[in-house]
PDB file of N, CA and C in Angstrom:
ATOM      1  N   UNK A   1     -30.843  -7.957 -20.509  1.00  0.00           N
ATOM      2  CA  UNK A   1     -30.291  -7.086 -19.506  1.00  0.00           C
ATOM      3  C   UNK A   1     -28.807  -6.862 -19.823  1.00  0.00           C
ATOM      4  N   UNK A   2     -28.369  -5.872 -19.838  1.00  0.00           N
ATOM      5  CA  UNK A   2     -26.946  -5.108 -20.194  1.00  0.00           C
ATOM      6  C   UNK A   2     -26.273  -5.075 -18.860  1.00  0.00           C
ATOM      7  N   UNK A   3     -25.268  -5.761 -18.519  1.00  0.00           N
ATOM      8  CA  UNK A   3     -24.101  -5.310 -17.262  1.00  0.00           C
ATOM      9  C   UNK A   3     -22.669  -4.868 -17.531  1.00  0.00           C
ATOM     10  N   UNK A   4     -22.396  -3.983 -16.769  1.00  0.00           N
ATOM     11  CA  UNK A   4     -21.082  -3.935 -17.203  1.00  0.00           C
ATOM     12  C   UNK A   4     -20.018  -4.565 -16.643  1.00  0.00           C
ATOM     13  N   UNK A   5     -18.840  -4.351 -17.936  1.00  0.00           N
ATOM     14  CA  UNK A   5     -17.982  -5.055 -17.319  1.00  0.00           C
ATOM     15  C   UNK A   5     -17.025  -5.137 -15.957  1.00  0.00           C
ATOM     16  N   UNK A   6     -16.635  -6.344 -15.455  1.00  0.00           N
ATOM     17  CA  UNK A   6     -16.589  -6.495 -14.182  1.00  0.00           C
ATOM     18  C   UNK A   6     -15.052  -6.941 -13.922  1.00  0.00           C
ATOM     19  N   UNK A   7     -14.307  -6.935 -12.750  1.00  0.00           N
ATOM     20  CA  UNK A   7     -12.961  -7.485 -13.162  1.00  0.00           C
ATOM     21  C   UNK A   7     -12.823  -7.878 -11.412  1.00  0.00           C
ATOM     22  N   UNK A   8     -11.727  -8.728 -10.895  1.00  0.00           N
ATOM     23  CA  UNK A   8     -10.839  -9.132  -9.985  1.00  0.00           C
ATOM     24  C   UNK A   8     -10.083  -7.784  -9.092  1.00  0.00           C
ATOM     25  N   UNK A   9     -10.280  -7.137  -8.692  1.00  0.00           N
ATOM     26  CA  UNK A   9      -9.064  -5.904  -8.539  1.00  0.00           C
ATOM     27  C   UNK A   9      -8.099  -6.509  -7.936  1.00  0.00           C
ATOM     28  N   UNK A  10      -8.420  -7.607  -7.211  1.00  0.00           N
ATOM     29  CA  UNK A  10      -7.021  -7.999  -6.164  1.00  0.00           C
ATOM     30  C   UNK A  10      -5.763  -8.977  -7.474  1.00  0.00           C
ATOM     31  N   UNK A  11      -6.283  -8.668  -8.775  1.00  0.00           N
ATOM     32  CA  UNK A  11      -5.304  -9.135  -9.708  1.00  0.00           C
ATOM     33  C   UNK A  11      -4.327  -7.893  -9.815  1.00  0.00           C
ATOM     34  N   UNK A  12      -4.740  -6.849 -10.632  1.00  0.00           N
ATOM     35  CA  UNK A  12      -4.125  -5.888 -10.183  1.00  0.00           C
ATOM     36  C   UNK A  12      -3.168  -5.386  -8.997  1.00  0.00           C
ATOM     37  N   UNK A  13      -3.879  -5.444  -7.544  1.00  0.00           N
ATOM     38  CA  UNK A  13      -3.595  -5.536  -6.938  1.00  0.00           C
ATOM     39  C   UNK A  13      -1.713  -6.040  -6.880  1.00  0.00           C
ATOM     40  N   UNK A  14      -2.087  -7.352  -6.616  1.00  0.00           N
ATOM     41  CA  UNK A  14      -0.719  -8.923  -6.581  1.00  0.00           C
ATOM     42  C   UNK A  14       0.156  -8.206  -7.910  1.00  0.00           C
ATOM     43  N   UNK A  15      -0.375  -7.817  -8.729  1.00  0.00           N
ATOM     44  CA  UNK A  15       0.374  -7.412  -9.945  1.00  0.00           C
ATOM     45  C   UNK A  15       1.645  -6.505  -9.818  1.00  0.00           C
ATOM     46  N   UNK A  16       0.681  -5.053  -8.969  1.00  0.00           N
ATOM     47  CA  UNK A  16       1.378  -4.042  -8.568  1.00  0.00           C
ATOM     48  C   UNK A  16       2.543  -4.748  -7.397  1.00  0.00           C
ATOM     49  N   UNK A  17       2.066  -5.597  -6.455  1.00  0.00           N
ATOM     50  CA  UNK A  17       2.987  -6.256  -5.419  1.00  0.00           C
ATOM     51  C   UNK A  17       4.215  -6.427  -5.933  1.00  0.00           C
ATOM     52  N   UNK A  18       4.009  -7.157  -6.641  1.00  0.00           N
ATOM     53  CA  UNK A  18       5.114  -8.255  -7.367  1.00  0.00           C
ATOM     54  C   UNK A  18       6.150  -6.889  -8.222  1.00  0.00           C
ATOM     55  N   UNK A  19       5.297  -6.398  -9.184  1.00  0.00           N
ATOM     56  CA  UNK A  19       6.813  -5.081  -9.466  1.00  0.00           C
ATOM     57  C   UNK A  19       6.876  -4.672  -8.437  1.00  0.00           C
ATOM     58  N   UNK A  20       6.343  -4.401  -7.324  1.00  0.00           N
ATOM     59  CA  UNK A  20       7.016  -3.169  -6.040  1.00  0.00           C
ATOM     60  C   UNK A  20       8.600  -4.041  -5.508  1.00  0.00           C
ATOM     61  N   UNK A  21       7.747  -5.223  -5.482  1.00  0.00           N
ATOM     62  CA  UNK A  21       8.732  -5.944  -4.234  1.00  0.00           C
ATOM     63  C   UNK A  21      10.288  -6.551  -5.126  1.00  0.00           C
ATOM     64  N   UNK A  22       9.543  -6.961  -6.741  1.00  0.00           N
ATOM     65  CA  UNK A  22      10.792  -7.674  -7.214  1.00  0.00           C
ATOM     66  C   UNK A  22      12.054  -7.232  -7.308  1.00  0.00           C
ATOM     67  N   UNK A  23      12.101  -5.701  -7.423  1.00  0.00           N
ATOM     68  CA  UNK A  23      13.592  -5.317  -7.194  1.00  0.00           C
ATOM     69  C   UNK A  23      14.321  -5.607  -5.756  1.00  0.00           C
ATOM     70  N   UNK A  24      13.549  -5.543  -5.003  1.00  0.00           N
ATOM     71  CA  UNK A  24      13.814  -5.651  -3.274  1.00  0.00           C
ATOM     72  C   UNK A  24      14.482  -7.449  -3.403  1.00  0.00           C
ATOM     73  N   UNK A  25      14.175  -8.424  -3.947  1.00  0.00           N
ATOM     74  CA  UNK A  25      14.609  -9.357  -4.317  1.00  0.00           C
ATOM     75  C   UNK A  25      14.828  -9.854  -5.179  1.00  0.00           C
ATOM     76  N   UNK A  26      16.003  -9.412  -5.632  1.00  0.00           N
ATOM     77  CA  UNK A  26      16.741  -9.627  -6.808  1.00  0.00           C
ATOM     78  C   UNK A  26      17.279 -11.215  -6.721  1.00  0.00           C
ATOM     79  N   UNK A  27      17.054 -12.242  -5.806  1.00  0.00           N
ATOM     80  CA  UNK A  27      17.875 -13.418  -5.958  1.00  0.00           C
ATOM     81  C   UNK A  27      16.035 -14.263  -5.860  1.00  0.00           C
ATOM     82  N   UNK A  28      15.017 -13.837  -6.176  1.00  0.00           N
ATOM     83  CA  UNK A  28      13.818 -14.464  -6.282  1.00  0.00           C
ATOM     84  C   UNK A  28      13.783 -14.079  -8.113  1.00  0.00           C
ATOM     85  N   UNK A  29      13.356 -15.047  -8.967  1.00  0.00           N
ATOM     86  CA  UNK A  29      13.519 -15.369 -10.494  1.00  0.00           C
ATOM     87  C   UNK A  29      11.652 -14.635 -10.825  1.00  0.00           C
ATOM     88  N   UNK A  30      12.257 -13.791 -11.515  1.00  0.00           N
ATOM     89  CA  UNK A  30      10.474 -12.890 -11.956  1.00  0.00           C
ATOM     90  C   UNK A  30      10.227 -13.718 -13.285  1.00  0.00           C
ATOM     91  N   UNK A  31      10.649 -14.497 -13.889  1.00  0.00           N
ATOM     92  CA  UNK A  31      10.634 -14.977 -15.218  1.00  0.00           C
ATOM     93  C   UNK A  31       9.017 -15.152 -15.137  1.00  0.00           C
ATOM     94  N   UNK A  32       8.405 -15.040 -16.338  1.00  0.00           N
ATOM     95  CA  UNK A  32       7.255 -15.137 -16.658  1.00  0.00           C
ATOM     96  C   UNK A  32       6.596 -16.613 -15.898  1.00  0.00           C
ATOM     97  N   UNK A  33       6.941 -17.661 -15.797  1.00  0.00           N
ATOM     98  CA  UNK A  33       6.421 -19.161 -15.683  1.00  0.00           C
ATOM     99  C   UNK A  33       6.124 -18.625 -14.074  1.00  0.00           C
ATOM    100  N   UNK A  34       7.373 -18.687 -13.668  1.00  0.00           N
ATOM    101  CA  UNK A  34       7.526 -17.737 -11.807  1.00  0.00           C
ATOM    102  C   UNK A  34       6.200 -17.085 -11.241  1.00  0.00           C
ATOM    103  N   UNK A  35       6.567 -15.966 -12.134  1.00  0.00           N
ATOM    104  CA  UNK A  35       5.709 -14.562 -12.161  1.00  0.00           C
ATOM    105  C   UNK A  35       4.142 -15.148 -11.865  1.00  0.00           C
ATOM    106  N   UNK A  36       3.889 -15.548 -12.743  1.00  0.00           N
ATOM    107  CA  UNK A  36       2.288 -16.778 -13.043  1.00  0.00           C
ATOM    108  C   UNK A  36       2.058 -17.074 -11.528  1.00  0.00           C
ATOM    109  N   UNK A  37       3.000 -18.021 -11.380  1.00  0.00           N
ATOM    110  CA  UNK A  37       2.809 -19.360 -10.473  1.00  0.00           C
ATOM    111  C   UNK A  37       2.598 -17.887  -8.849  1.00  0.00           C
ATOM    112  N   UNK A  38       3.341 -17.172  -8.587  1.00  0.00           N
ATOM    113  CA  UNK A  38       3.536 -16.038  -7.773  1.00  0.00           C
ATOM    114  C   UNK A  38       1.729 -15.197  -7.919  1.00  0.00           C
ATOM    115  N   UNK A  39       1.204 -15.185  -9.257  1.00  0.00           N
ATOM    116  CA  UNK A  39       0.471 -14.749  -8.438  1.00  0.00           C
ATOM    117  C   UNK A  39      -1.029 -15.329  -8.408  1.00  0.00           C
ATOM    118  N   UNK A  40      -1.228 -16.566  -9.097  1.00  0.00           N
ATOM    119  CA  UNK A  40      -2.188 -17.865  -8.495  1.00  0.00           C
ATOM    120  C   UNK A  40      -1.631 -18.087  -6.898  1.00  0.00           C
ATOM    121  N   UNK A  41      -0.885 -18.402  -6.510  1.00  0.00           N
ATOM    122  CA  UNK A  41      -0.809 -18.538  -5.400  1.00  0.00           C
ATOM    123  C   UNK A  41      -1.130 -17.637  -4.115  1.00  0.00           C
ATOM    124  N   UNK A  42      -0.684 -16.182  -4.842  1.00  0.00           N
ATOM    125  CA  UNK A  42      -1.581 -14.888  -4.204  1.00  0.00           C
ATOM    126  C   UNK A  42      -2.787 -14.956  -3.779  1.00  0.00           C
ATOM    127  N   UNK A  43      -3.323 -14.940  -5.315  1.00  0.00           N
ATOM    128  CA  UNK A  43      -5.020 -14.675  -5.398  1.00  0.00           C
ATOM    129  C   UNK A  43      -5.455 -15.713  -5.101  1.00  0.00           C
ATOM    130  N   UNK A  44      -5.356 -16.968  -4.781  1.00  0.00           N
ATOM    131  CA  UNK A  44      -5.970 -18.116  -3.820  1.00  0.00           C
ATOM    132  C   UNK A  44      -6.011 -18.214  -2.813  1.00  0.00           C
ATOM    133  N   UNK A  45      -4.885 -17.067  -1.982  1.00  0.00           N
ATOM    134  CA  UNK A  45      -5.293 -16.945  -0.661  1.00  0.00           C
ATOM    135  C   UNK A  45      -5.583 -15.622  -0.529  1.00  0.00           C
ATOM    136  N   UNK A  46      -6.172 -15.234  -1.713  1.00  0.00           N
ATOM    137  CA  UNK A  46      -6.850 -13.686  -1.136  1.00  0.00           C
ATOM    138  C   UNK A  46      -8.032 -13.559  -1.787  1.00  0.00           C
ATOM    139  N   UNK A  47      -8.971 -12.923  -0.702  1.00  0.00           N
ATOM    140  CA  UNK A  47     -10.633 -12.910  -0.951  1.00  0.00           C
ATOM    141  C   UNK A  47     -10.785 -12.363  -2.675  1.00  0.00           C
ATOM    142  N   UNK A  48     -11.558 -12.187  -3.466  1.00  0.00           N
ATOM    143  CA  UNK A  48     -12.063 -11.935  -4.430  1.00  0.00           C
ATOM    144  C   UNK A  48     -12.819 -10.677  -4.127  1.00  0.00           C
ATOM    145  N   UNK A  49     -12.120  -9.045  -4.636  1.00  0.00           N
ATOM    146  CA  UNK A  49     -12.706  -7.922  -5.012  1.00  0.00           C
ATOM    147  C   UNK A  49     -12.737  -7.201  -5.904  1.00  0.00           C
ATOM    148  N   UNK A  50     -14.084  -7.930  -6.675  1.00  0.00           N
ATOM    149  CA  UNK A  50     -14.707  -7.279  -8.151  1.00  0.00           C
ATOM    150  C   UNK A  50     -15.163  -5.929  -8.070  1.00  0.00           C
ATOM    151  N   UNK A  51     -14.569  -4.985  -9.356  1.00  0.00           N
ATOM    152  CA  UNK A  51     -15.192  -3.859  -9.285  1.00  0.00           C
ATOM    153  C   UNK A  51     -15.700  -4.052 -10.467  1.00  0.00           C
ATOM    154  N   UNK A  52     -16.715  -2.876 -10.933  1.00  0.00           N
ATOM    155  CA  UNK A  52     -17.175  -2.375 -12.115  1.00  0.00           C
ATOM    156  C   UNK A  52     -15.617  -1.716 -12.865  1.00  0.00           C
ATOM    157  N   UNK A  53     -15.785  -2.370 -14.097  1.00  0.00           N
ATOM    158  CA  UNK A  53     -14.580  -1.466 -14.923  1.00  0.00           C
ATOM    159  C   UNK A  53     -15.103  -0.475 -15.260  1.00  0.00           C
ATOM    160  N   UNK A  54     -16.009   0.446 -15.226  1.00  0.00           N
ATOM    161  CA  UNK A  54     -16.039   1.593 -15.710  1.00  0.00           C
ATOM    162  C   UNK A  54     -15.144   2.532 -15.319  1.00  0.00           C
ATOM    163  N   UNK A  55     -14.465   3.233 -15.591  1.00  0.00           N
ATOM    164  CA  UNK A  55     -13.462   3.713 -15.391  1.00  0.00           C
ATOM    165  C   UNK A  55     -13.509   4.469 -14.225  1.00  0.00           C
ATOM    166  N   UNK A  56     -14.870   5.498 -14.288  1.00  0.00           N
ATOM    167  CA  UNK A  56     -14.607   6.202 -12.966  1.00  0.00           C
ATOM    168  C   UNK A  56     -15.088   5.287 -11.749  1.00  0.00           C
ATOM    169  N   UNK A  57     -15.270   4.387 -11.842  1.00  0.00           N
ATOM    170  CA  UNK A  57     -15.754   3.104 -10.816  1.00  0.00           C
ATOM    171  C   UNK A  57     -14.557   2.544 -10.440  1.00  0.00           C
ATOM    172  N   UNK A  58     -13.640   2.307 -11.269  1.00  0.00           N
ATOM    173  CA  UNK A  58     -12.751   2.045 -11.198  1.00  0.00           C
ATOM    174  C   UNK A  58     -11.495   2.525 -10.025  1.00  0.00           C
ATOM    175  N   UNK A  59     -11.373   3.755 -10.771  1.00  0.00           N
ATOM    176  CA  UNK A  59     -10.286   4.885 -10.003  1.00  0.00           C
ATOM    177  C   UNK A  59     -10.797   4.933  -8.481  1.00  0.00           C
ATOM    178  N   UNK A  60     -11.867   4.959  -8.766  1.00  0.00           N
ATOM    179  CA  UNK A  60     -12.572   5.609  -6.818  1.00  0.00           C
ATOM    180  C   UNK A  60     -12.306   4.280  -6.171  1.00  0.00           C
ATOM    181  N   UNK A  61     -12.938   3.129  -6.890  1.00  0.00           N
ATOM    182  CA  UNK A  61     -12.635   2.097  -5.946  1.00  0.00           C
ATOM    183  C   UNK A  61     -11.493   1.179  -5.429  1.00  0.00           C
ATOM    184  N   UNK A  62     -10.450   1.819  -6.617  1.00  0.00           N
ATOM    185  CA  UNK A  62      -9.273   1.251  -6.392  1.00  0.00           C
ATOM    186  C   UNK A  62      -8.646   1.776  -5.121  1.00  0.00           C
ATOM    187  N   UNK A  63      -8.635   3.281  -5.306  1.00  0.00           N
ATOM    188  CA  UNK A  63      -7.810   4.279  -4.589  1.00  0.00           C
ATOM    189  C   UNK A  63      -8.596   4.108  -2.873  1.00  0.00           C
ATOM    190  N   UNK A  64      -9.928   3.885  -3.054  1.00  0.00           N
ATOM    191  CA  UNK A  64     -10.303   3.326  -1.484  1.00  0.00           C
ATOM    192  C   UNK A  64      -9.824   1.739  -1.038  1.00  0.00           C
ATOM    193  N   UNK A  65      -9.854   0.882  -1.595  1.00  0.00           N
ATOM    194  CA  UNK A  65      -9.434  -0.222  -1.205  1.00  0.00           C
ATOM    195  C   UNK A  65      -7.995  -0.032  -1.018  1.00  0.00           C
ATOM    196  N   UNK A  66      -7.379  -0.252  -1.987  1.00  0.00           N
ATOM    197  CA  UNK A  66      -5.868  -0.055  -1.762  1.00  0.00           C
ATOM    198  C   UNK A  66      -5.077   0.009  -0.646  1.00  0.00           C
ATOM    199  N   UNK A  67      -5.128   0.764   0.710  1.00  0.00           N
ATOM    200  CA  UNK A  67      -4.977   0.987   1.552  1.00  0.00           C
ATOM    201  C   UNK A  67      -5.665   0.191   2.769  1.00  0.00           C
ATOM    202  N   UNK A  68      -6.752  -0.737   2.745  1.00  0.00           N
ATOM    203  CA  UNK A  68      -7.419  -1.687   3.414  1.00  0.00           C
ATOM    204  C   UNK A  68      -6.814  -2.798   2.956  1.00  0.00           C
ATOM    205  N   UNK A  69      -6.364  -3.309   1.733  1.00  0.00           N
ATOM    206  CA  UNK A  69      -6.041  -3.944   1.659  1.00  0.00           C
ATOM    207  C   UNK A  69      -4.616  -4.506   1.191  1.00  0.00           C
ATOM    208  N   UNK A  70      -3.573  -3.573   1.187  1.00  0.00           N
ATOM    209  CA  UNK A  70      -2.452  -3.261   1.162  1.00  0.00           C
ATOM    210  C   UNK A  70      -1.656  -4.264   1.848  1.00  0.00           C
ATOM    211  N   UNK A  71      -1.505  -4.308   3.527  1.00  0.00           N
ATOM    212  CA  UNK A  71      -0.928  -5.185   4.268  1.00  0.00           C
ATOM    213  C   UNK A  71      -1.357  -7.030   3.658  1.00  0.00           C
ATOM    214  N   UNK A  72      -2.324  -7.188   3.810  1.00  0.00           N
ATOM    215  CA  UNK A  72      -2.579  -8.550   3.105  1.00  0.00           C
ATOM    216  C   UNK A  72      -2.294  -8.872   2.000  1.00  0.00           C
ATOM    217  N   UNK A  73      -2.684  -8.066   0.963  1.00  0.00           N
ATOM    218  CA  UNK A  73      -2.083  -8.521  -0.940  1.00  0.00           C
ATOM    219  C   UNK A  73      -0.426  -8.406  -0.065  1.00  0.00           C
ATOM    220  N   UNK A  74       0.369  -7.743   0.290  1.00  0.00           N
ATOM    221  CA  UNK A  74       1.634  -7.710   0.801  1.00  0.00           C
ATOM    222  C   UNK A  74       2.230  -9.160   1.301  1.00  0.00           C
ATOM    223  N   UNK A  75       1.623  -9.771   2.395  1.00  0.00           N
ATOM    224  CA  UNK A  75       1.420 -10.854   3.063  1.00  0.00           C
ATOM    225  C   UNK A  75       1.742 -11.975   2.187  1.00  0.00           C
ATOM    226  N   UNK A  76       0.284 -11.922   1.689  1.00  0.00           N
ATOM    227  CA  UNK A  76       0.070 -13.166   0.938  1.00  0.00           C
ATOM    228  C   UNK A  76       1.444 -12.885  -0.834  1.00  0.00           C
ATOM    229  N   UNK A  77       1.578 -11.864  -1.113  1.00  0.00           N
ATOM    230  CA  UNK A  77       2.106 -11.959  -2.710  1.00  0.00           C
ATOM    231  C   UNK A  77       4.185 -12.572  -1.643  1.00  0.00           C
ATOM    232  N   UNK A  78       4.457 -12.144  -0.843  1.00  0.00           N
ATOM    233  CA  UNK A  78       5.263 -12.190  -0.265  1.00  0.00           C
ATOM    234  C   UNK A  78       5.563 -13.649   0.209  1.00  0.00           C
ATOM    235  N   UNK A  79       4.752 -14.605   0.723  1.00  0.00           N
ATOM    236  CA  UNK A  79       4.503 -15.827   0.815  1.00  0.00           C
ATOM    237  C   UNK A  79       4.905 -16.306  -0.377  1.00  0.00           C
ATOM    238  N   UNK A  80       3.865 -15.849  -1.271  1.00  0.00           N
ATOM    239  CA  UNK A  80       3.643 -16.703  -3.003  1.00  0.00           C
ATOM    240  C   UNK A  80       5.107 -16.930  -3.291  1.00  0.00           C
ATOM    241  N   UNK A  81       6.134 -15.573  -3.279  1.00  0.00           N
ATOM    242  CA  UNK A  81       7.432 -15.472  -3.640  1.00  0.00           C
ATOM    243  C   UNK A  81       8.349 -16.573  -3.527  1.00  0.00           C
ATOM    244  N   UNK A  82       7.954 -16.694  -1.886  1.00  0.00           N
ATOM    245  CA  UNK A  82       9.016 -17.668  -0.749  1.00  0.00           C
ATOM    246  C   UNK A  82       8.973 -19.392  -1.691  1.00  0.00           C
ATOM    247  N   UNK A  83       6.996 -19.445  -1.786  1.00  0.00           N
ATOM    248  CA  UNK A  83       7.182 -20.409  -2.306  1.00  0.00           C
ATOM    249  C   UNK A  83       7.444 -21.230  -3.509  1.00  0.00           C
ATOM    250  N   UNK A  84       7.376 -20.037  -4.718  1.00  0.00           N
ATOM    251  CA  UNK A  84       7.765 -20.235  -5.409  1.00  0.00           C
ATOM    252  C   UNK A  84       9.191 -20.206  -6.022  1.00  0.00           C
ATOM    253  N   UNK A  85      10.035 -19.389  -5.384  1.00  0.00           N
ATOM    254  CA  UNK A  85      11.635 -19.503  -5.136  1.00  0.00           C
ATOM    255  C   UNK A  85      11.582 -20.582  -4.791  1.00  0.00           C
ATOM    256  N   UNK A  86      11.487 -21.479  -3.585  1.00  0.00           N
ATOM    257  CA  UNK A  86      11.808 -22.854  -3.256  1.00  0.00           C
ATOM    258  C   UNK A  86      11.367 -24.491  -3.940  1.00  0.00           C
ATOM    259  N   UNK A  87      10.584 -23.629  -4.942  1.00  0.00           N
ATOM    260  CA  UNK A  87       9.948 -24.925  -5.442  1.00  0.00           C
ATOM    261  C   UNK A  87       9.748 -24.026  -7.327  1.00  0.00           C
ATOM    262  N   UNK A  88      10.825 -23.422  -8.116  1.00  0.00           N
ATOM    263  CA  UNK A  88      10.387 -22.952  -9.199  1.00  0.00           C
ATOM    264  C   UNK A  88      10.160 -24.130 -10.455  1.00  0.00           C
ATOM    265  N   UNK A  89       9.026 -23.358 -11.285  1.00  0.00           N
ATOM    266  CA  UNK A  89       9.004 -24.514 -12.533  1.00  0.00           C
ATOM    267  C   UNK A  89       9.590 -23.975 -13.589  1.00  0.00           C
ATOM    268  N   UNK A  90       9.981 -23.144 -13.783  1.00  0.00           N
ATOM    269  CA  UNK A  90      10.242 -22.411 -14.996  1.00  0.00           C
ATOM    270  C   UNK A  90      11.448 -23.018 -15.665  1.00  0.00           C
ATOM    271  N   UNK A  91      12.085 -24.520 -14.914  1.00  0.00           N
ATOM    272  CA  UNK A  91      12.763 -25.564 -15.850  1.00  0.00           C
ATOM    273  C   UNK A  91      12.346 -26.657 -15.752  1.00  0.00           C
ATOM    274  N   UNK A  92      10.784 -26.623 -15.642  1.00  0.00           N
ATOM    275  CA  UNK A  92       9.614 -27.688 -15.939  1.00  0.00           C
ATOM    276  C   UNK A  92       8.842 -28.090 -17.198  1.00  0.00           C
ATOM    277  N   UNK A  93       8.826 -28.997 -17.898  1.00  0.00           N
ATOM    278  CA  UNK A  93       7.673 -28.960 -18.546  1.00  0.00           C
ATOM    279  C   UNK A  93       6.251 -28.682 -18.033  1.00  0.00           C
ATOM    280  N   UNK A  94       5.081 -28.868 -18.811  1.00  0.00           N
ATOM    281  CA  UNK A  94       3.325 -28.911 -18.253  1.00  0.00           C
ATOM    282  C   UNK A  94       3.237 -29.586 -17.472  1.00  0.00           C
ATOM    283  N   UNK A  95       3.899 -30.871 -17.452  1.00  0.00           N
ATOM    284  CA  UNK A  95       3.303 -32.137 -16.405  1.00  0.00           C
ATOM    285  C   UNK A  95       4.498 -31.762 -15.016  1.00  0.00           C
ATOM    286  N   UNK A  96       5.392 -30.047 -14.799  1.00  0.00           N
ATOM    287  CA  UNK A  96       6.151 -30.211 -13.620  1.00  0.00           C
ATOM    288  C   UNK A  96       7.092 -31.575 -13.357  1.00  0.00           C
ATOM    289  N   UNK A  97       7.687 -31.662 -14.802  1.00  0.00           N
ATOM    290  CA  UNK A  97       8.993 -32.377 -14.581  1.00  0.00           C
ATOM    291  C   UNK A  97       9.748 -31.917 -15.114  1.00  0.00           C
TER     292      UNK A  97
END
């Protein structure tokens, strides 16, 4: 059986968040390690919505969700920020020392 491929949209999603908002806070650190940690912390508190990647599956379903789920990816990527500003690793090693 052949399926196609399938993806996360609310990655995307947190993705788009995070450039919207990072200029708006310029004293929160976007550095890559940050960036990461910002948006695991997102997508763990936000439900899981897989689309079909086919492209036109894609576009339609993005452009309808988006707007349902806008205020929450907002919420939650906005949180992620707070907490990762207050607690950054990005002058951590692996083991967070």
């Amino acid at each position: 059986m052949h399926h196609l491929p399938f993806k996360n949209y609310m990655e995307d999603a947190v993705n788009h968040m995070l450039n919207r908002l990072g200029p708006q806070y310029p004293h929160i650190c976007m550095c890559e390690r940050c960036r990461t940690d910002m948006m695991m912390i997102a997508l763990n508190n936000l439900p899981p919505r897989y689309v079909s990647t086919h492209k036109a599956d894609v576009l339609r379903r993005v452009e309808s969700m988006e707007m349902s789920y806008d205020v929450e990816v907002l919420t939650e990527t906005v949180r992620a920020m707070q907490i990762v500003h207050g607690q950054p690793h990005h002058n951590r090693n692996e083991e967070g020392i």
